[in-house]
N, C-alpha and C. Protein backbone atom coordinates (compact mmCIF):
# COMPACT_ATOMS: atom_id res chain seq x y z
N UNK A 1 -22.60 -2.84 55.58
CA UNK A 1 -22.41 -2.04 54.41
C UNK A 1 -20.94 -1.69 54.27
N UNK A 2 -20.51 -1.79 53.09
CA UNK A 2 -19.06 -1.28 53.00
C UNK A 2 -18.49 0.00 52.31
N UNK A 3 -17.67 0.40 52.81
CA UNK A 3 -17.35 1.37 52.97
C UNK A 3 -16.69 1.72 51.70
N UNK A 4 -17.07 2.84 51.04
CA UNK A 4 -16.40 3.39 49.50
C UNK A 4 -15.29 4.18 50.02
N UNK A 5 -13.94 3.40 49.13
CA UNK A 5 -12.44 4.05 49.41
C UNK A 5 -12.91 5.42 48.79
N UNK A 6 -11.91 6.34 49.20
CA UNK A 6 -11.80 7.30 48.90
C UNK A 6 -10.41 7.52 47.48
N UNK A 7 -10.64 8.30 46.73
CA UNK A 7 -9.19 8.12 45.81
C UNK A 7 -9.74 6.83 44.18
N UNK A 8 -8.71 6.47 44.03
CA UNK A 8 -8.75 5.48 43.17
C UNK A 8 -9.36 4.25 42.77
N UNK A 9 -10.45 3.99 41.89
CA UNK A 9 -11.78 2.91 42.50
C UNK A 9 -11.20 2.07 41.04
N UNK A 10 -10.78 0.91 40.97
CA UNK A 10 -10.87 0.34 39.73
C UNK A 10 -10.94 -0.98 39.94
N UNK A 11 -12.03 -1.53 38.84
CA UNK A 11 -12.50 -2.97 38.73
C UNK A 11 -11.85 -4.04 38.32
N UNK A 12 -10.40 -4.69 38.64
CA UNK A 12 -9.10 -5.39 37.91
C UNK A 12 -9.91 -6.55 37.31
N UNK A 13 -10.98 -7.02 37.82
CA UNK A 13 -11.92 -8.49 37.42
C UNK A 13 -11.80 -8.28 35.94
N UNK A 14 -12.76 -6.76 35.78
CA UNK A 14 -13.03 -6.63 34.06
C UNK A 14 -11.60 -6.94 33.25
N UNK A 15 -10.74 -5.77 33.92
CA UNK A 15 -9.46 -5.90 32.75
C UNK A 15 -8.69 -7.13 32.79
N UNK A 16 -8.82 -7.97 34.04
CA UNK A 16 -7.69 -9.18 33.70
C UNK A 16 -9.18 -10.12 32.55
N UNK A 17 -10.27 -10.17 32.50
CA UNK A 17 -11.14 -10.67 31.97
C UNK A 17 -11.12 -10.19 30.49
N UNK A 18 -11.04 -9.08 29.99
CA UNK A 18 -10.40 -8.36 28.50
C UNK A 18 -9.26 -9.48 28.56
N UNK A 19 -8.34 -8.80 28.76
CA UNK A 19 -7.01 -9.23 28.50
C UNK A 19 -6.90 -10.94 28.05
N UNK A 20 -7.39 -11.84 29.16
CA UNK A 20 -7.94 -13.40 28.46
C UNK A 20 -8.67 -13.18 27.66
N UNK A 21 -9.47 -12.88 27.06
CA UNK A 21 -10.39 -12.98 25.87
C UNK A 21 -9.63 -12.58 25.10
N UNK A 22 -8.70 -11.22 24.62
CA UNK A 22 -8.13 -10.85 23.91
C UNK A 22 -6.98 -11.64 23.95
N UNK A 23 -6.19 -12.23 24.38
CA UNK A 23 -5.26 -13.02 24.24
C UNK A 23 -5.86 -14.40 23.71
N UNK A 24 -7.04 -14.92 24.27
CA UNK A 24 -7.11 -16.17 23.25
C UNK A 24 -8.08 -15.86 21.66
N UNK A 25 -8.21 -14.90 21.83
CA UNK A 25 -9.12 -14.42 20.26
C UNK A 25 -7.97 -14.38 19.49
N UNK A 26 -6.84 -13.74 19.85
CA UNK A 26 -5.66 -13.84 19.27
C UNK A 26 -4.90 -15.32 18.73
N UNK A 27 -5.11 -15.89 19.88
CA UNK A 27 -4.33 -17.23 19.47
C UNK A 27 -5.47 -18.21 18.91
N UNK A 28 -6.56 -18.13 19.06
CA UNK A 28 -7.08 -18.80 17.78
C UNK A 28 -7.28 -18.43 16.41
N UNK A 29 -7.57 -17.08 15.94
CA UNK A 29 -6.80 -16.41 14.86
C UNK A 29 -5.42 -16.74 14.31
N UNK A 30 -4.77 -17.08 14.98
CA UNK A 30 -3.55 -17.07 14.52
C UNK A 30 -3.50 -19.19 14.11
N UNK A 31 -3.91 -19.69 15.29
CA UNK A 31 -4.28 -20.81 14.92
C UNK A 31 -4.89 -21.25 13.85
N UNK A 32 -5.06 -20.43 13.19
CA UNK A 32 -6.79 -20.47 12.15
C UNK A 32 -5.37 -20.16 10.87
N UNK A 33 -5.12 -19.40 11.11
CA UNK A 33 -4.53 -18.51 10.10
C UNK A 33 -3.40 -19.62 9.68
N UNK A 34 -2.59 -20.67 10.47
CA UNK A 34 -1.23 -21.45 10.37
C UNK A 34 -1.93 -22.63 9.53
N UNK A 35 -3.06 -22.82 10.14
CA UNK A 35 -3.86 -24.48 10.04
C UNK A 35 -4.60 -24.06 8.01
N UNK A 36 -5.01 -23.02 7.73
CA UNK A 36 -6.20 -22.52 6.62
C UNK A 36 -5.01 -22.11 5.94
N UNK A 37 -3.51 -22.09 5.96
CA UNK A 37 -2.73 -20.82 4.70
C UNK A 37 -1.96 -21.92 4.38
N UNK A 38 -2.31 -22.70 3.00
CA UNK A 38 -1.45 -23.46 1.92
C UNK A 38 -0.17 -23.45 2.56
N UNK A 39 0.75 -24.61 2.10
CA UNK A 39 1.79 -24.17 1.80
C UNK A 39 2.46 -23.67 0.97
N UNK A 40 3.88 -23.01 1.16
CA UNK A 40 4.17 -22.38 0.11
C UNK A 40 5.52 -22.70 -0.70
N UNK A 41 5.81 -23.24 -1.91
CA UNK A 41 7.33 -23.66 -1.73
C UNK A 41 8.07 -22.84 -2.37
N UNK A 42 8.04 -21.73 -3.01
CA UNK A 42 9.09 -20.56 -2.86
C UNK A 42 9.52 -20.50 -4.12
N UNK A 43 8.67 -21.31 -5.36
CA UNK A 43 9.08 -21.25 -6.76
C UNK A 43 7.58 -21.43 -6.87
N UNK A 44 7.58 -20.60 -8.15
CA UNK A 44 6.11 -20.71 -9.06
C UNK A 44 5.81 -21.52 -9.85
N UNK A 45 6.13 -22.68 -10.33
CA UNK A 45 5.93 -23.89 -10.62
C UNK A 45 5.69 -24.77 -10.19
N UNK A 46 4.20 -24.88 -10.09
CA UNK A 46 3.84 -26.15 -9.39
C UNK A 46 3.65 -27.44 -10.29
N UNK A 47 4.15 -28.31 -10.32
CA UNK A 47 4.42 -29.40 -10.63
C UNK A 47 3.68 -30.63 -10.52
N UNK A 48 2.95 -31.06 -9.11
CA UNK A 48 2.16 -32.06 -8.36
C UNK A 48 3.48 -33.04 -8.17
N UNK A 49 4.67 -32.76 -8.58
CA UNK A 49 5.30 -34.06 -8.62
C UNK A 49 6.39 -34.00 -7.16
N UNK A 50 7.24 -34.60 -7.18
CA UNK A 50 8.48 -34.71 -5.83
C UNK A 50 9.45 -33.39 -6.10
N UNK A 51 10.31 -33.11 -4.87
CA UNK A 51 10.79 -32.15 -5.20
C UNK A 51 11.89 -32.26 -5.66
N UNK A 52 12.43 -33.51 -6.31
CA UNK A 52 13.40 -33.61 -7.25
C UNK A 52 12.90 -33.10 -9.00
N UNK A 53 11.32 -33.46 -9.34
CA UNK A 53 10.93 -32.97 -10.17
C UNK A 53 11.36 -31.59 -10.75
N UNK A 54 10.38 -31.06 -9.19
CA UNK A 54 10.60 -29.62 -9.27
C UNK A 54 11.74 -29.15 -9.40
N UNK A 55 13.21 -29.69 -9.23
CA UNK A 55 14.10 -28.90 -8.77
C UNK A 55 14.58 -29.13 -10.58
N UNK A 56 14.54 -30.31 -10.62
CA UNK A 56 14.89 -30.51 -12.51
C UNK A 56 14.06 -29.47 -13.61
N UNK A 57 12.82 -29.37 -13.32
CA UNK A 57 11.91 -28.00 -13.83
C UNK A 57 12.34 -26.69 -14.00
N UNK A 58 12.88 -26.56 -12.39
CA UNK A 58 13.10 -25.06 -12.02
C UNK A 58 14.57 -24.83 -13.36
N UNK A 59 15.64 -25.90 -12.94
CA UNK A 59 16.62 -26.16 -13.77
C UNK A 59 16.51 -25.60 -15.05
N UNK A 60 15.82 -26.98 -15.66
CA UNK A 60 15.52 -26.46 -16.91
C UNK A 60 15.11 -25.63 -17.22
N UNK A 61 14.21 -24.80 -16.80
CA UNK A 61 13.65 -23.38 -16.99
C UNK A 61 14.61 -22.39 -16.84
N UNK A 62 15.44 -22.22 -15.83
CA UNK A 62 16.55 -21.48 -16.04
C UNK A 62 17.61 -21.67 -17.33
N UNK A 63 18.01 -22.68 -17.23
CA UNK A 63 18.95 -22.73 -18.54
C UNK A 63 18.20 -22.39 -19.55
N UNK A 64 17.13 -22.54 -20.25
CA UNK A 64 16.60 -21.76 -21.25
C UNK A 64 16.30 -19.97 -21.04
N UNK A 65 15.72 -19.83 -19.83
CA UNK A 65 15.93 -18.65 -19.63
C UNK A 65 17.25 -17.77 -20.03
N UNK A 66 18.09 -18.11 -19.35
CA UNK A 66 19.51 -17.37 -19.11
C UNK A 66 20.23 -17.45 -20.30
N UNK A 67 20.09 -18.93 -20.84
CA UNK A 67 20.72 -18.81 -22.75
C UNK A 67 20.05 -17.88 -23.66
N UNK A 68 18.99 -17.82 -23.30
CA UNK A 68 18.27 -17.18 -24.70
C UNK A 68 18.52 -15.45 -23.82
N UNK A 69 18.78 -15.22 -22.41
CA UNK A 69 18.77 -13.62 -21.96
C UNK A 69 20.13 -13.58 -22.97
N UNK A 70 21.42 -14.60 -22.59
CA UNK A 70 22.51 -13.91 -22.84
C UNK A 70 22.82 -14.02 -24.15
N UNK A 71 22.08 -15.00 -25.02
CA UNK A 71 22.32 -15.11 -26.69
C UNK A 71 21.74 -13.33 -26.96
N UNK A 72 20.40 -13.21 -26.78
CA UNK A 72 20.28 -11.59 -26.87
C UNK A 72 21.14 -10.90 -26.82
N UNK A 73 21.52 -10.76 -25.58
CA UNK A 73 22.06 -9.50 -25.02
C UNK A 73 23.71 -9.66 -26.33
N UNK A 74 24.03 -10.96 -26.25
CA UNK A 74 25.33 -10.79 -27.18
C UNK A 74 24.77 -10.77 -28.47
N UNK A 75 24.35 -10.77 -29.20
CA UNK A 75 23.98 -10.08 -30.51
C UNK A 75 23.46 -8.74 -30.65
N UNK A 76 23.13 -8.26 -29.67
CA UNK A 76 22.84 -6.67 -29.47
C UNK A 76 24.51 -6.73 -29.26
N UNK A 77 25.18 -6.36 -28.44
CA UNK A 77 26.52 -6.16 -27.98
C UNK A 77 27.70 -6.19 -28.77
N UNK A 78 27.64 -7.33 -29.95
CA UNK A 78 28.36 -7.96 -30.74
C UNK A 78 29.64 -8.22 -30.07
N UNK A 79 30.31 -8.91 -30.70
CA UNK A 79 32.13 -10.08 -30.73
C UNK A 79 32.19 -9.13 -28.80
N UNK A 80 32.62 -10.11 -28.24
CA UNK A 80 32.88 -9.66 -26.68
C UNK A 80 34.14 -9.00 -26.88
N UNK A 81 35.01 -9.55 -28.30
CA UNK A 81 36.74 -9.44 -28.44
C UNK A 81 36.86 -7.60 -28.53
N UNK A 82 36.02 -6.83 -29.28
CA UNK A 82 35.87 -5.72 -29.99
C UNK A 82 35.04 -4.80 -28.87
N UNK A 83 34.53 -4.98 -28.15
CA UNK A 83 33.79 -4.02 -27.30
C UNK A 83 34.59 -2.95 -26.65
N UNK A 84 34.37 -1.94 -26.49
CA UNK A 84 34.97 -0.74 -25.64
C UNK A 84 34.00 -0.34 -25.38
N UNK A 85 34.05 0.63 -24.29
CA UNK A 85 33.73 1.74 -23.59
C UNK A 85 32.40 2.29 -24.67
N UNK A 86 31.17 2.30 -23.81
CA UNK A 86 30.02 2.65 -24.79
C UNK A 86 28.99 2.97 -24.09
N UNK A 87 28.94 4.25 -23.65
CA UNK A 87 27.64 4.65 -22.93
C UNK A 87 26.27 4.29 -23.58
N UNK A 88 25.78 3.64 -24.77
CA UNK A 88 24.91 3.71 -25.07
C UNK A 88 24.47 2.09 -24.64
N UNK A 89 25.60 1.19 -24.28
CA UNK A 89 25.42 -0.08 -23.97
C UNK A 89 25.01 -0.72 -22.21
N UNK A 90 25.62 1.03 -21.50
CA UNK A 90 24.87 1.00 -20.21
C UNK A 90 23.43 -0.20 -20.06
N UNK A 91 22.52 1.05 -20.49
CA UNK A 91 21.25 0.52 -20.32
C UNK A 91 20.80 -0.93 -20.52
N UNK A 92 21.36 -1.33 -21.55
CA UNK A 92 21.24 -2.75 -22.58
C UNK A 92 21.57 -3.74 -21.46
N UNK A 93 22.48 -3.27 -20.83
CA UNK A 93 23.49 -4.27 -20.17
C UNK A 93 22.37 -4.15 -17.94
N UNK A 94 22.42 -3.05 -18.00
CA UNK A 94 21.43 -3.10 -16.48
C UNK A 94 20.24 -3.59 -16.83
N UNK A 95 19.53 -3.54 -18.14
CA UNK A 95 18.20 -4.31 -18.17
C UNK A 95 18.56 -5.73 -17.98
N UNK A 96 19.26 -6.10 -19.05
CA UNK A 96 19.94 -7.85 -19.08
C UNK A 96 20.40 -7.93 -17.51
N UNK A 97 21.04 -7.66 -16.94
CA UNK A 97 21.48 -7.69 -15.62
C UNK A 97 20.21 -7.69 -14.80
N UNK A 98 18.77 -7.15 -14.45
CA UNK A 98 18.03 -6.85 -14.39
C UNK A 98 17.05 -8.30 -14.62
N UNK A 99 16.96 -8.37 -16.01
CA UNK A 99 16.44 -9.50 -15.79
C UNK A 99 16.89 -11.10 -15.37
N UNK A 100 18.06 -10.96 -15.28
CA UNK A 100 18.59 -12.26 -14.99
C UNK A 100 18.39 -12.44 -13.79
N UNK A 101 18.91 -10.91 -12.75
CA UNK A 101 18.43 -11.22 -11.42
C UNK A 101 16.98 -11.48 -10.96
N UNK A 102 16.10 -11.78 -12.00
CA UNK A 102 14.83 -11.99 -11.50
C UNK A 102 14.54 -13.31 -11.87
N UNK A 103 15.06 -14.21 -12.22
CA UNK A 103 15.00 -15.54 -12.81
C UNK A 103 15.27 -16.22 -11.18
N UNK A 104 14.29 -17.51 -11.31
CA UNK A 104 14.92 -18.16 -10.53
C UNK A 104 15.55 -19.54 -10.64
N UNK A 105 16.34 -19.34 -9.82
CA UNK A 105 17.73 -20.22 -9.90
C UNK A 105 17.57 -21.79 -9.02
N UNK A 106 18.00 -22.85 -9.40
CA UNK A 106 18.18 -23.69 -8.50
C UNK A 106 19.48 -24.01 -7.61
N UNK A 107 20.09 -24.63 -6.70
CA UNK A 107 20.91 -24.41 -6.06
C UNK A 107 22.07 -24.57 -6.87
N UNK A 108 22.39 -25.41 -7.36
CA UNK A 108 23.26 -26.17 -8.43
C UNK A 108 23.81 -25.04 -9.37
N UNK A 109 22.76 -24.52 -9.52
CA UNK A 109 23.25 -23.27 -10.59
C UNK A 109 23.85 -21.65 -10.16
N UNK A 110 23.49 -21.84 -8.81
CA UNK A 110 23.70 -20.39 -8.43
C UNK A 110 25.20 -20.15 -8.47
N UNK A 111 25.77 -20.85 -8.75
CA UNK A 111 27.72 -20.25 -8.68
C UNK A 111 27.62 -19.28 -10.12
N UNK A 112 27.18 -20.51 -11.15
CA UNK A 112 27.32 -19.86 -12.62
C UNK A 112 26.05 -18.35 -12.38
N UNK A 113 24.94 -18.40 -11.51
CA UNK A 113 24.23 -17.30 -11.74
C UNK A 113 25.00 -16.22 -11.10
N UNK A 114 25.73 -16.27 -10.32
CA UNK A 114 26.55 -15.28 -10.03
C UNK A 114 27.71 -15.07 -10.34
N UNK A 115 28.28 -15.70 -11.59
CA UNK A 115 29.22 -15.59 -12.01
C UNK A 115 28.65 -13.71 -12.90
N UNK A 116 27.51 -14.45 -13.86
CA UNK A 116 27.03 -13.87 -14.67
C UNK A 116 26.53 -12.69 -14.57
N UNK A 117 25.79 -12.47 -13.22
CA UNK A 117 25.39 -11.30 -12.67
C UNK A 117 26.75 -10.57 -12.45
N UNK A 118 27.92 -10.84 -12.12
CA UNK A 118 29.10 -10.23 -11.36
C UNK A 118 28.91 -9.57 -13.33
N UNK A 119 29.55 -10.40 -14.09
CA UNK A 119 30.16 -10.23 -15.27
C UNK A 119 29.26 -9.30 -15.77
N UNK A 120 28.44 -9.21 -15.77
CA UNK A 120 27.43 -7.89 -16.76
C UNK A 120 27.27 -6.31 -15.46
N UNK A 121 27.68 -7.22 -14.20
CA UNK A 121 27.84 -5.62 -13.68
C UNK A 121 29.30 -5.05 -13.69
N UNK A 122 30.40 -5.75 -13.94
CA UNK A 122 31.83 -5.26 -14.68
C UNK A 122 31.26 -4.66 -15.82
N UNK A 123 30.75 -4.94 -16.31
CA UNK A 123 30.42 -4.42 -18.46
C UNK A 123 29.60 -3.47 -18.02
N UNK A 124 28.91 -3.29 -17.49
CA UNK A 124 27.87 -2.71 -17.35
C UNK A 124 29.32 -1.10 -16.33
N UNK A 125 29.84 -1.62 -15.52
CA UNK A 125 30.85 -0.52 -14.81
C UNK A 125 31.83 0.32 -16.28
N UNK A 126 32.22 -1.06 -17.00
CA UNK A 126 33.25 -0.80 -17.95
C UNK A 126 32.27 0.18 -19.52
N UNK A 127 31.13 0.22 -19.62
CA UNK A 127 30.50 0.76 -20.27
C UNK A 127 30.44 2.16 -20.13
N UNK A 128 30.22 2.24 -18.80
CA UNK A 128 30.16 4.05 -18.48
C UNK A 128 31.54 4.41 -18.55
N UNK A 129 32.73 3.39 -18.61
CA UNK A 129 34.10 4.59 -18.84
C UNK A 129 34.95 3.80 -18.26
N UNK A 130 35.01 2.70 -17.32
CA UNK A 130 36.28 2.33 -16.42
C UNK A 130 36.41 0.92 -17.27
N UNK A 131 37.30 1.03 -17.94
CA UNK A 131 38.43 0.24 -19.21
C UNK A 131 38.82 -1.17 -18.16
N UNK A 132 39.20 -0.63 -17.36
CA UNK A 132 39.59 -2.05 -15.99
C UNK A 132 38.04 -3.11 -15.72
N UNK A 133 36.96 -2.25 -15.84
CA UNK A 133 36.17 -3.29 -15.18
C UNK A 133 35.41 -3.89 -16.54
N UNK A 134 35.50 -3.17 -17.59
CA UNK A 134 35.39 -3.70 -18.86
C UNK A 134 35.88 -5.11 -19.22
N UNK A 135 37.24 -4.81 -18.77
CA UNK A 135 38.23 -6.21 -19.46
C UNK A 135 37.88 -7.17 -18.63
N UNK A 136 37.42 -6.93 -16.96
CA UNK A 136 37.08 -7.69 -16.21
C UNK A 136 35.57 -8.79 -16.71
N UNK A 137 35.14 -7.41 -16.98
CA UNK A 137 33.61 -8.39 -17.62
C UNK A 137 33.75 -9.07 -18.76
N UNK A 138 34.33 -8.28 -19.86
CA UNK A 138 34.75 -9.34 -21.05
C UNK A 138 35.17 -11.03 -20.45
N UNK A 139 36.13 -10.38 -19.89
CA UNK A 139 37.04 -11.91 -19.51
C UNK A 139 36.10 -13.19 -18.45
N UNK A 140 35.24 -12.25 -17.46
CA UNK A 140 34.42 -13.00 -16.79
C UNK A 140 33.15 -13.96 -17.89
N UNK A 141 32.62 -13.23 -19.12
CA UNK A 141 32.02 -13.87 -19.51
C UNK A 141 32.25 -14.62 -20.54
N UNK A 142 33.53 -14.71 -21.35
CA UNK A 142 34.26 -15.74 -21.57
C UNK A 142 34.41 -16.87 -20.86
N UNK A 143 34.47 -16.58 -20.28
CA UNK A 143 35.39 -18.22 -18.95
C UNK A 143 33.60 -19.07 -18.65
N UNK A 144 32.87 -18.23 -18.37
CA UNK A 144 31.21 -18.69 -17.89
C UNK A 144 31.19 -19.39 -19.67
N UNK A 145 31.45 -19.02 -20.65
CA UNK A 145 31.01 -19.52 -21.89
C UNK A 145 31.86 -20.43 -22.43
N UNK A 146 33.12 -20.83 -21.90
CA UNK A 146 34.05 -21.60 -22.15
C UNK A 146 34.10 -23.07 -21.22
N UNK A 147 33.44 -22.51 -19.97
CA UNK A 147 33.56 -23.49 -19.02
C UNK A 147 31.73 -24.60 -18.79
N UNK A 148 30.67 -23.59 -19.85
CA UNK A 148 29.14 -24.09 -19.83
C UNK A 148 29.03 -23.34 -21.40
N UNK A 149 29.70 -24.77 -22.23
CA UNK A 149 29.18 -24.82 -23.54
C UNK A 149 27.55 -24.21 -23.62
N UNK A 150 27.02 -25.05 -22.90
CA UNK A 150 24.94 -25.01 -23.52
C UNK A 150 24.77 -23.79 -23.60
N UNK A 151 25.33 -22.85 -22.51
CA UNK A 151 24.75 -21.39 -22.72
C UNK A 151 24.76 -20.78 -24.24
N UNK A 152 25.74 -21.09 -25.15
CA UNK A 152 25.51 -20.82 -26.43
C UNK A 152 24.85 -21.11 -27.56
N UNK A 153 24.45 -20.87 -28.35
CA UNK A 153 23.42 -20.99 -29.33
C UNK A 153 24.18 -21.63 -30.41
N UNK A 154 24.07 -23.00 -30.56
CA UNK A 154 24.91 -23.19 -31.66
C UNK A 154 23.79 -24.28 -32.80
């Protein structure tokens, strides 16, 4: 007959026996979860086609996007030449800013998308009062409209 320790009595069989079960319940879950979850390609246009398709799609969808945000936004705004300082053009200008940053972009395009984003957050600075970041944005979105005819509505 054997003898019961005195002090501290614990059964390590059970817990190293948890611990494997719980470690592979885990990794087949997770197995389950890699093997069963679509892929995902990181634009909402699915296409069925190659990802040169897609990338010409995404394209095109932006350039219509972004012409028709900034044809708006400049006919609300009027002549870029005449603009000053206009708290009421704040808002106009962080929504447009706002939505552009939610467009998505293909690689090709992202210089000009951040040209544009920079340029409406100068106008958008130069609106509430600072004359310097005004002329900055004027001038930034000139050069984006001088240097990518299509963006204009002609």
């Amino acid at each position: 007959m054997r003898k019961k320790q005195k002090g501290f009595n614990f059964d390590f069989s059970r817990l190293i026996f948890w611990l494997v079960f719980s470690g592979a319940s885990f990794i087949l879950l997770l197995l389950m979860f890699i093997v069963l979850m679509p892929p995902e390609s990181g634009i909402n246009i699915q296409t069925g086609g190659s990802d040169e398709l897609n990338k010409q799609v995404v394209e095109a969808r932006y350039k219509h996007d972004i012409k028709e945000l900034l044809n708006d936004y400049l006919r609300e705004i009027g002549d870029l030449d005449e603009l000053v300082a206009d708290v009421s053009l704040v808002e106009l200008t962080t929504q447009t800013k706002n939505q552009a940053l939610e467009l998505f972009v293909s690689a090709d395009l992202k210089d000009i998308h951040l040209d544009i984003v920079v340029s409406l957050n100068y106008l958008e600075a130069g609106f509430a009062g600072d004359e310097q970041k005004l002329e900055l944005g004027k001038l930034g979105l000139k050069e984006i409209f001088d240097k990518n005819s299509w963006l204009l509505n002609k």
